[in-house]
N, C-alpha and C. Protein backbone atom coordinates (compact mmCIF):
# COMPACT_ATOMS: atom_id res chain seq x y z
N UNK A 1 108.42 30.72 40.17
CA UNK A 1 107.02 30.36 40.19
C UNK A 1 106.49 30.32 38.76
N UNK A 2 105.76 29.43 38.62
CA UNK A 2 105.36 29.03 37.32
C UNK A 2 103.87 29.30 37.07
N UNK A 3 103.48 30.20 36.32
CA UNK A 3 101.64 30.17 36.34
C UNK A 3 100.77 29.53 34.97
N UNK A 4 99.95 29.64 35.24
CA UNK A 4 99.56 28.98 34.37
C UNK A 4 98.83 29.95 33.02
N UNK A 5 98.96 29.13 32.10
CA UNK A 5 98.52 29.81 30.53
C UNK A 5 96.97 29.69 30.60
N UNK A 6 95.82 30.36 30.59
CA UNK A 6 94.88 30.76 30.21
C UNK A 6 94.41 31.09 28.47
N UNK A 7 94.08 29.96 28.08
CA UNK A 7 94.04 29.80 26.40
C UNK A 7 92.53 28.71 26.19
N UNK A 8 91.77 29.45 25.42
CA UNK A 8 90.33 29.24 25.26
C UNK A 8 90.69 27.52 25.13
N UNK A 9 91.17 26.05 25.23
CA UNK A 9 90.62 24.83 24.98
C UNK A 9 89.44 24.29 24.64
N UNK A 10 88.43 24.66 25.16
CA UNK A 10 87.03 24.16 24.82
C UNK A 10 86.52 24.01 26.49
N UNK A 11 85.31 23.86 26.47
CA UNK A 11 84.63 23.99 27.85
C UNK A 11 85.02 22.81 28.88
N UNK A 12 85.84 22.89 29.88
CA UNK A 12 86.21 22.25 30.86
C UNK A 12 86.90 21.51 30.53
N UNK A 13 87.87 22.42 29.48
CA UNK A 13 89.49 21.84 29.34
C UNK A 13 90.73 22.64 30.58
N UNK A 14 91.47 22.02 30.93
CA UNK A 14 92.53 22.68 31.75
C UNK A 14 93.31 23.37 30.55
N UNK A 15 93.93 24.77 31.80
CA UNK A 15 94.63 25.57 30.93
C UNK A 15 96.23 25.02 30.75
N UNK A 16 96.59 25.10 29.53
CA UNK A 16 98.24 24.38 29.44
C UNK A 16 99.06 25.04 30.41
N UNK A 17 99.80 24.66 30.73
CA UNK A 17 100.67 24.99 31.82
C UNK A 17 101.61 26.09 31.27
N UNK A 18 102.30 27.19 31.60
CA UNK A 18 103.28 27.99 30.73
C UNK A 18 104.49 28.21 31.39
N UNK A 19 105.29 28.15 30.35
CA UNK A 19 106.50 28.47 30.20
C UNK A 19 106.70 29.76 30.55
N UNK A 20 108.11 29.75 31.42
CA UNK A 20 108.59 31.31 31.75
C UNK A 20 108.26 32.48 30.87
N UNK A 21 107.91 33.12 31.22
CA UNK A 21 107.53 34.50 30.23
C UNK A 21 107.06 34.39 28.68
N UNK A 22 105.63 33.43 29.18
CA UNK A 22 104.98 33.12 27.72
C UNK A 22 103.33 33.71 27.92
N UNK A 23 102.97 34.55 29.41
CA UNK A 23 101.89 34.70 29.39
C UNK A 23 101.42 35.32 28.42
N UNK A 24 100.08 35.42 28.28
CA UNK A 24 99.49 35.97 26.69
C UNK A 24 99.63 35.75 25.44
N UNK A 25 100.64 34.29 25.26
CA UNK A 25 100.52 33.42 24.08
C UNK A 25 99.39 32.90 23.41
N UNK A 26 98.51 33.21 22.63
CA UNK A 26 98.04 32.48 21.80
C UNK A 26 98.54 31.40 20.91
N UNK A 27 97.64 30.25 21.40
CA UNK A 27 98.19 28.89 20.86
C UNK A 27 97.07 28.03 19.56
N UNK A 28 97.53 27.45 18.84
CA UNK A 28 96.90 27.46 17.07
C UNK A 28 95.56 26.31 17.89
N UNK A 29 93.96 26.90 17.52
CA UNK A 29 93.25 25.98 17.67
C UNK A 29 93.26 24.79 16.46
N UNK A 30 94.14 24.54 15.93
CA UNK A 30 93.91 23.49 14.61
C UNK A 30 93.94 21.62 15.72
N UNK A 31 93.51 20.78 15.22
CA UNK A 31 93.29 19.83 15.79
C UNK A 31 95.09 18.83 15.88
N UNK A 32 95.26 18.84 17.52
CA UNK A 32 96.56 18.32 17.66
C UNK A 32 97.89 19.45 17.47
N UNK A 33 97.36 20.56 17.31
CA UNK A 33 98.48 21.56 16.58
C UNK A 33 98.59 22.45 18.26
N UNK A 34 100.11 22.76 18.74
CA UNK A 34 100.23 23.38 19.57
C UNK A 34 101.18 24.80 19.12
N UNK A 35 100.90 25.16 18.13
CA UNK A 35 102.02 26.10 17.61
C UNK A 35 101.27 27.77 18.24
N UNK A 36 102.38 28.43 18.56
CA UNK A 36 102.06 29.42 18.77
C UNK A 36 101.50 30.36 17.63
N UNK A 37 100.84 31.03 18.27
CA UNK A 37 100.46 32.15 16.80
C UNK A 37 100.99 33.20 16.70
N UNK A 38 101.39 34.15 15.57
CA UNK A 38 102.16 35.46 15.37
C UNK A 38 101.50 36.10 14.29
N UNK A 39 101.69 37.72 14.90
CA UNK A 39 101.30 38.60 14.00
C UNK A 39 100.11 38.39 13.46
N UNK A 40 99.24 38.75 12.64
CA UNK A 40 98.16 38.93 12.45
C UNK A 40 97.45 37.43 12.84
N UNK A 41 97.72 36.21 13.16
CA UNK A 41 97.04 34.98 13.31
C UNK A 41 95.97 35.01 14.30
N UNK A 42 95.44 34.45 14.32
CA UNK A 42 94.36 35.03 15.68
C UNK A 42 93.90 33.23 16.04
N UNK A 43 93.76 32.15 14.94
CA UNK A 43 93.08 31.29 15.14
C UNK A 43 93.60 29.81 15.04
N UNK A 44 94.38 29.97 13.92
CA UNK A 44 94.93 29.03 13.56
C UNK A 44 96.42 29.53 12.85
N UNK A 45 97.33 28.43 12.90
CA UNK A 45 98.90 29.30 12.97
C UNK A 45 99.03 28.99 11.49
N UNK A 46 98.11 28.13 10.17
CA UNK A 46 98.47 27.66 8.93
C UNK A 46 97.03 27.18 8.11
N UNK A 47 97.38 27.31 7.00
CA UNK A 47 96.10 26.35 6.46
C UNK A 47 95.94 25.44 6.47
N UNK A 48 97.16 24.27 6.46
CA UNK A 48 96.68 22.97 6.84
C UNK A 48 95.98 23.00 8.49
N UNK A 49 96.46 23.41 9.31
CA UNK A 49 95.53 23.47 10.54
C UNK A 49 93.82 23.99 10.36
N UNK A 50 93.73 24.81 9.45
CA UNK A 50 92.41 25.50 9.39
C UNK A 50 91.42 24.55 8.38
N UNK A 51 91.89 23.64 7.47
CA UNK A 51 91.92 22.98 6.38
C UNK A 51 91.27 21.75 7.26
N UNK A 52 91.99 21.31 8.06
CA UNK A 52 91.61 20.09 9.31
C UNK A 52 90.58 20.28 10.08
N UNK A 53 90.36 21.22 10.31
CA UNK A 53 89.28 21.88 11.47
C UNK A 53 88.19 21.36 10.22
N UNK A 54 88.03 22.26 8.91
CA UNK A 54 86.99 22.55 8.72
C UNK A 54 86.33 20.98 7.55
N UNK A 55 87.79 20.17 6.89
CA UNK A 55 87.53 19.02 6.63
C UNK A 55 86.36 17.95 7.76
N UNK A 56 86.66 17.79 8.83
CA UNK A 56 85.42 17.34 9.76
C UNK A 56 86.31 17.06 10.67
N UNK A 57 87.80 17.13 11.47
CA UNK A 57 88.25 16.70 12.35
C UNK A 57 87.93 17.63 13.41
N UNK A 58 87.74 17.13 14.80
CA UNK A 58 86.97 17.63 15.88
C UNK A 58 87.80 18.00 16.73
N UNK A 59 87.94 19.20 16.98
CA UNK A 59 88.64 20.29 18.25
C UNK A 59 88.48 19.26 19.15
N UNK A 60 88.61 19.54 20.28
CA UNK A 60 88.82 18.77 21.64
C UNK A 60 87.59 19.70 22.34
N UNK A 61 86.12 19.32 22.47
CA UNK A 61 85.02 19.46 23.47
C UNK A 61 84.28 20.30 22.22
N UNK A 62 84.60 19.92 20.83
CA UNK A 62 83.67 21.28 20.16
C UNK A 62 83.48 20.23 18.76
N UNK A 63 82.43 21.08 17.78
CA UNK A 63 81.56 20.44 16.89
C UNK A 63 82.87 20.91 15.49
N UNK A 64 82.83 19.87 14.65
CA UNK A 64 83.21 20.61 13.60
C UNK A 64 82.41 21.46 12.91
N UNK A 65 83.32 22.24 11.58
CA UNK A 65 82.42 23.23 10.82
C UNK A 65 82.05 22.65 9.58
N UNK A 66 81.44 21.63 9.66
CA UNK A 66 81.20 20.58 8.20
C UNK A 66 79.96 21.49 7.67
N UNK A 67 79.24 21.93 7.95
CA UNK A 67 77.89 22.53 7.64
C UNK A 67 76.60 22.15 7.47
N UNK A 68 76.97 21.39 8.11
CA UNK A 68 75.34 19.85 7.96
C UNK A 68 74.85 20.42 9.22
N UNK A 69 73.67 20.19 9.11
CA UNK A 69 72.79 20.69 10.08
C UNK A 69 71.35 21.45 9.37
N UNK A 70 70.28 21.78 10.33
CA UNK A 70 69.18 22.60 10.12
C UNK A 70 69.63 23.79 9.86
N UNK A 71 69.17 24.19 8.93
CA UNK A 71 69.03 26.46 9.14
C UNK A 71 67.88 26.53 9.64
N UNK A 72 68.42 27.46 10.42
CA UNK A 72 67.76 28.59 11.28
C UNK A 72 67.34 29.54 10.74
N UNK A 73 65.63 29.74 10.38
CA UNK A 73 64.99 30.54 9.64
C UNK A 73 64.25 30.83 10.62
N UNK A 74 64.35 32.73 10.11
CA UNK A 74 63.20 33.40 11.08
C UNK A 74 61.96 33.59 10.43
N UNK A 75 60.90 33.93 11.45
CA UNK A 75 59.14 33.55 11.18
C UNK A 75 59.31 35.00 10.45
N UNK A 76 58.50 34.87 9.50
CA UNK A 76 58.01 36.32 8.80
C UNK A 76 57.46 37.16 9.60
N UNK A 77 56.55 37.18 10.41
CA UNK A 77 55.95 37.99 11.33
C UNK A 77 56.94 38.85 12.35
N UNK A 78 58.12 37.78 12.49
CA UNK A 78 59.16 38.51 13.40
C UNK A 78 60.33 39.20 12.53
N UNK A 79 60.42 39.33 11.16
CA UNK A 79 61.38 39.44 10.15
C UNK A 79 60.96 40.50 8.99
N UNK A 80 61.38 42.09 9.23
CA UNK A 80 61.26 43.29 8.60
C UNK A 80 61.99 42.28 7.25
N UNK A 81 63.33 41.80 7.29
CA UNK A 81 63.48 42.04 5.91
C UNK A 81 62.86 40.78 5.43
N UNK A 82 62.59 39.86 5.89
CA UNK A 82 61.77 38.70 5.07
C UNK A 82 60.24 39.18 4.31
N UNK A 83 59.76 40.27 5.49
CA UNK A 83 58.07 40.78 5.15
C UNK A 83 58.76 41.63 3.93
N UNK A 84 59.75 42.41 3.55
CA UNK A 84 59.98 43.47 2.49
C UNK A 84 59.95 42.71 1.06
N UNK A 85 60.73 41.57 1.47
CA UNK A 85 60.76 40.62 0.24
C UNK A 85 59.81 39.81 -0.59
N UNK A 86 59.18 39.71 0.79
CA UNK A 86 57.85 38.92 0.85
C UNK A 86 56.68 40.23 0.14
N UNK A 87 56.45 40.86 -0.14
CA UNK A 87 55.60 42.22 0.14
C UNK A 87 56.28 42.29 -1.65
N UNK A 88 57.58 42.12 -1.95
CA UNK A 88 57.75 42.63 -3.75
C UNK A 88 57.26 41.19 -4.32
N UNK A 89 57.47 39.85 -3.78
CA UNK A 89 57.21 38.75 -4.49
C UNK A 89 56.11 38.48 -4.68
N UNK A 90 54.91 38.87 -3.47
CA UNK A 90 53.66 38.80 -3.98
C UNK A 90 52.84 38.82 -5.05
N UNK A 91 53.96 40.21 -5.58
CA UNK A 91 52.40 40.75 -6.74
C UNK A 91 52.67 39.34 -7.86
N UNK A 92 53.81 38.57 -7.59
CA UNK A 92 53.59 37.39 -8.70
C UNK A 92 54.75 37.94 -10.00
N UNK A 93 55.22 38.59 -9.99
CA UNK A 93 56.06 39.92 -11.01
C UNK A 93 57.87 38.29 -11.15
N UNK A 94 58.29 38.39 -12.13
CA UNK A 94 59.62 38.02 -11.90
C UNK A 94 60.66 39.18 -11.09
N UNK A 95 61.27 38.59 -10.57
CA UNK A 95 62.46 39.68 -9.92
C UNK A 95 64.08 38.93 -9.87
N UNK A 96 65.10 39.68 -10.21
CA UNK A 96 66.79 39.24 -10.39
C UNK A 96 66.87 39.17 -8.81
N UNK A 97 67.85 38.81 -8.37
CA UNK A 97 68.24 38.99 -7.02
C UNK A 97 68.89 40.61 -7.19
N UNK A 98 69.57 41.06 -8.02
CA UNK A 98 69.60 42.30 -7.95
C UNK A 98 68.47 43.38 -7.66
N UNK A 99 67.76 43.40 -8.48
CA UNK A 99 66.19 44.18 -8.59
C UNK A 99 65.78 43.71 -7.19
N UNK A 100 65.42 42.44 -6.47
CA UNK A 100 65.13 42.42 -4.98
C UNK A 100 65.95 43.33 -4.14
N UNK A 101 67.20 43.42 -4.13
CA UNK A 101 68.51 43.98 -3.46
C UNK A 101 67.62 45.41 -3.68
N UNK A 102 67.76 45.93 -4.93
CA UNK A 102 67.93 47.63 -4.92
C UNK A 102 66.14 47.90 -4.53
N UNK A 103 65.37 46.94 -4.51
CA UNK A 103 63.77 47.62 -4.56
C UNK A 103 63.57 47.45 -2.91
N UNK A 104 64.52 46.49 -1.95
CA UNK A 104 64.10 46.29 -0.63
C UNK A 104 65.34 46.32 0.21
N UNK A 105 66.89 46.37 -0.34
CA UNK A 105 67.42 46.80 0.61
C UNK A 105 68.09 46.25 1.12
N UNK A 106 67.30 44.81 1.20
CA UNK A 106 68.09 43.41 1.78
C UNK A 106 69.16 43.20 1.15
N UNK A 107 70.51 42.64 1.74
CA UNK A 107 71.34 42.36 1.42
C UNK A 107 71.56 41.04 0.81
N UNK A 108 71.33 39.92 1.34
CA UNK A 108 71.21 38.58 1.72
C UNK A 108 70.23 38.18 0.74
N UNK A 109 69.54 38.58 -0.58
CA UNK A 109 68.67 37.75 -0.77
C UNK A 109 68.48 36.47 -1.47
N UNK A 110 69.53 35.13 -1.43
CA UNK A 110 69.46 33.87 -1.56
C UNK A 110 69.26 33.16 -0.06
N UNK A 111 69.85 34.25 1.23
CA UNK A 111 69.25 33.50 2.40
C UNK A 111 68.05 33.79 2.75
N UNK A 112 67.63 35.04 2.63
CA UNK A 112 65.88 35.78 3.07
C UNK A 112 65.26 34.60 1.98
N UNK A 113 65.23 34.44 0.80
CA UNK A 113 64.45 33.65 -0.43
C UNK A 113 63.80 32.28 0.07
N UNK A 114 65.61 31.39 0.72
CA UNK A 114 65.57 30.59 1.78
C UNK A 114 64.76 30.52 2.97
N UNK A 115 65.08 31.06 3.12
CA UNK A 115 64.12 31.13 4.81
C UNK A 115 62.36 31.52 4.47
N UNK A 116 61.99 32.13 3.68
CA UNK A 116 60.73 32.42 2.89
C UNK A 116 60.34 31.43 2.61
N UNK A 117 61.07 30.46 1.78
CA UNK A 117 60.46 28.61 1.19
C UNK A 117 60.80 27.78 2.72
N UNK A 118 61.50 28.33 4.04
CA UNK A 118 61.24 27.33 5.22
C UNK A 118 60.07 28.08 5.95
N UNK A 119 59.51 28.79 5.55
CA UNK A 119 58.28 29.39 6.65
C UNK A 119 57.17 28.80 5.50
N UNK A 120 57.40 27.83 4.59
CA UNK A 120 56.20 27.39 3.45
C UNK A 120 55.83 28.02 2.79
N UNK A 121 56.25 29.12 1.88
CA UNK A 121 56.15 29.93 0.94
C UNK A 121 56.71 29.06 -0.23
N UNK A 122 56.12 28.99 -1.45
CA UNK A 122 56.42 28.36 -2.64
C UNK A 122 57.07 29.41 -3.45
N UNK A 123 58.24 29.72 -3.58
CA UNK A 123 59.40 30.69 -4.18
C UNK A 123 59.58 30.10 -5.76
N UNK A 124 59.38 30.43 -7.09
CA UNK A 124 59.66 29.81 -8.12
C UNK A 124 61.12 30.58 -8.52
N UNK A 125 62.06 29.55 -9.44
CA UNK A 125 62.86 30.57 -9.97
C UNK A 125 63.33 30.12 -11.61
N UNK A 126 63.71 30.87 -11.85
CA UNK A 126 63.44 30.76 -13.66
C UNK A 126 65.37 31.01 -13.78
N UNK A 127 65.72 30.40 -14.89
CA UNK A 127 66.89 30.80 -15.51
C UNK A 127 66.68 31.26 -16.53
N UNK A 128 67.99 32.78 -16.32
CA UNK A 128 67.43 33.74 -17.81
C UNK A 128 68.64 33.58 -18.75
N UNK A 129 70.24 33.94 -18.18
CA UNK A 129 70.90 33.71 -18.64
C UNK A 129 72.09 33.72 -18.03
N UNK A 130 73.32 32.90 -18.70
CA UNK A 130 74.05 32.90 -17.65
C UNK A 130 74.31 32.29 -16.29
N UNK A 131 74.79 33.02 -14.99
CA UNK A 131 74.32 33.12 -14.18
C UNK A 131 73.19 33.65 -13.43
N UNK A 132 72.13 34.30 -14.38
CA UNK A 132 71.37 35.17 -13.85
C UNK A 132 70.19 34.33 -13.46
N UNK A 133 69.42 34.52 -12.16
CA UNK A 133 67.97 33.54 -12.37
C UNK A 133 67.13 34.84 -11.84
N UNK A 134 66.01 34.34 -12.09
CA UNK A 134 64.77 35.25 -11.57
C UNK A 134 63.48 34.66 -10.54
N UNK A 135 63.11 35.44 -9.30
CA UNK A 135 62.36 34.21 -8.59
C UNK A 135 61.22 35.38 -8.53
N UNK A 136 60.24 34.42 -8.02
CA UNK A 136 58.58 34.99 -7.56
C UNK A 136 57.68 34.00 -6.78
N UNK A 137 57.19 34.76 -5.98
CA UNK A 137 56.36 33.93 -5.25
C UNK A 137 55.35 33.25 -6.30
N UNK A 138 54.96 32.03 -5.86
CA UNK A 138 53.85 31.23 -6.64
C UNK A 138 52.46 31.99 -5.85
N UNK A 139 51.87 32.83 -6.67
CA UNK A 139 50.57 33.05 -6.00
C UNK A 139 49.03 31.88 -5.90
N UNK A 140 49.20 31.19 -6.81
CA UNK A 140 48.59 30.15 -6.78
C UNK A 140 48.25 29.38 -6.00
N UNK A 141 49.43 28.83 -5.45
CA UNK A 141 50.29 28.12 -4.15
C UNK A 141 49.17 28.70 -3.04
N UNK A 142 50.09 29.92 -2.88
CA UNK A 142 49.65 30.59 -1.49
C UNK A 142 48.10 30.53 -1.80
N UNK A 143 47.29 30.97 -2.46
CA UNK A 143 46.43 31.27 -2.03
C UNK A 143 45.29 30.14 -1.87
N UNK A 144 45.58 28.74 -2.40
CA UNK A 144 45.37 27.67 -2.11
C UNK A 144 45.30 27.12 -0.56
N UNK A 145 46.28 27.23 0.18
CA UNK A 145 46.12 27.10 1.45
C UNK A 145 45.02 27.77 2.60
């Protein structure tokens, strides 16, 4: 008796059929790639398979990972660490992304900064040196509206 392999395909794909004593095979999601996976692999069995996925070729029932698309920014009102950030940029002061990090905590702050200029906050940022920049809310801005 032959059963069948149960392996994630994509939504209302059939499960591949399996081979004698292959249940619990994980098989490489890379596009066209049926290779089994081993030892630490979990997703893809190579980099050219993972390389394909994320170049723009399309799984079978799923989106690639090209990265085009909207971000998803949360409203300040619903967002402790956006209001913390929001709350040091005010006073109008320059701040490093470091100095934001150690004065509020946030981890993330080129995505919180982000999401601050998509809720319409006017974020300025200055280059000091280097790689280093410095941002601040435009108080001007805001208080114009």
């Amino acid at each position: 008796m032959v059963k069948s392999l149960s392996v994630d395909r994509g939504v209302g794909k059939k499960p591949l059929p399996a081979v004698h004593g292959t249940e619990g095979v994980k098989i490489c999601r890379g596009p066209g790639c049926k290779n089994e996976l081993t030892g630490k692999q979990t997703k893809f069995c190579c980099d050219p398979c993972r390389n394909r996925l994320h170049s723009g070729e399309r799984l079978e029932g799923r989106k690639a990972l090209s990265g085009k698309g909207k971000m998803r920014a949360a409203k300040l009102a619903n967002s402790s660490r956006l209001r913390k950030i929001h709350g040091l940029l005010v006073g109008g002061e320059w701040h490093t992304r470091l100095e934001i990090f150690k004065k509020t905590g946030v981890d993330n702050v080129s995505t919180a900064i982000s999401e601050l200029r998509k809720n319409g906050f006017e974020i300025e940022k200055r280059h000091v040196a280097g790689g280093l920049w410095e941002y601040r809310l435009d108080v001007k801005a805001a208080f114009k509206a």
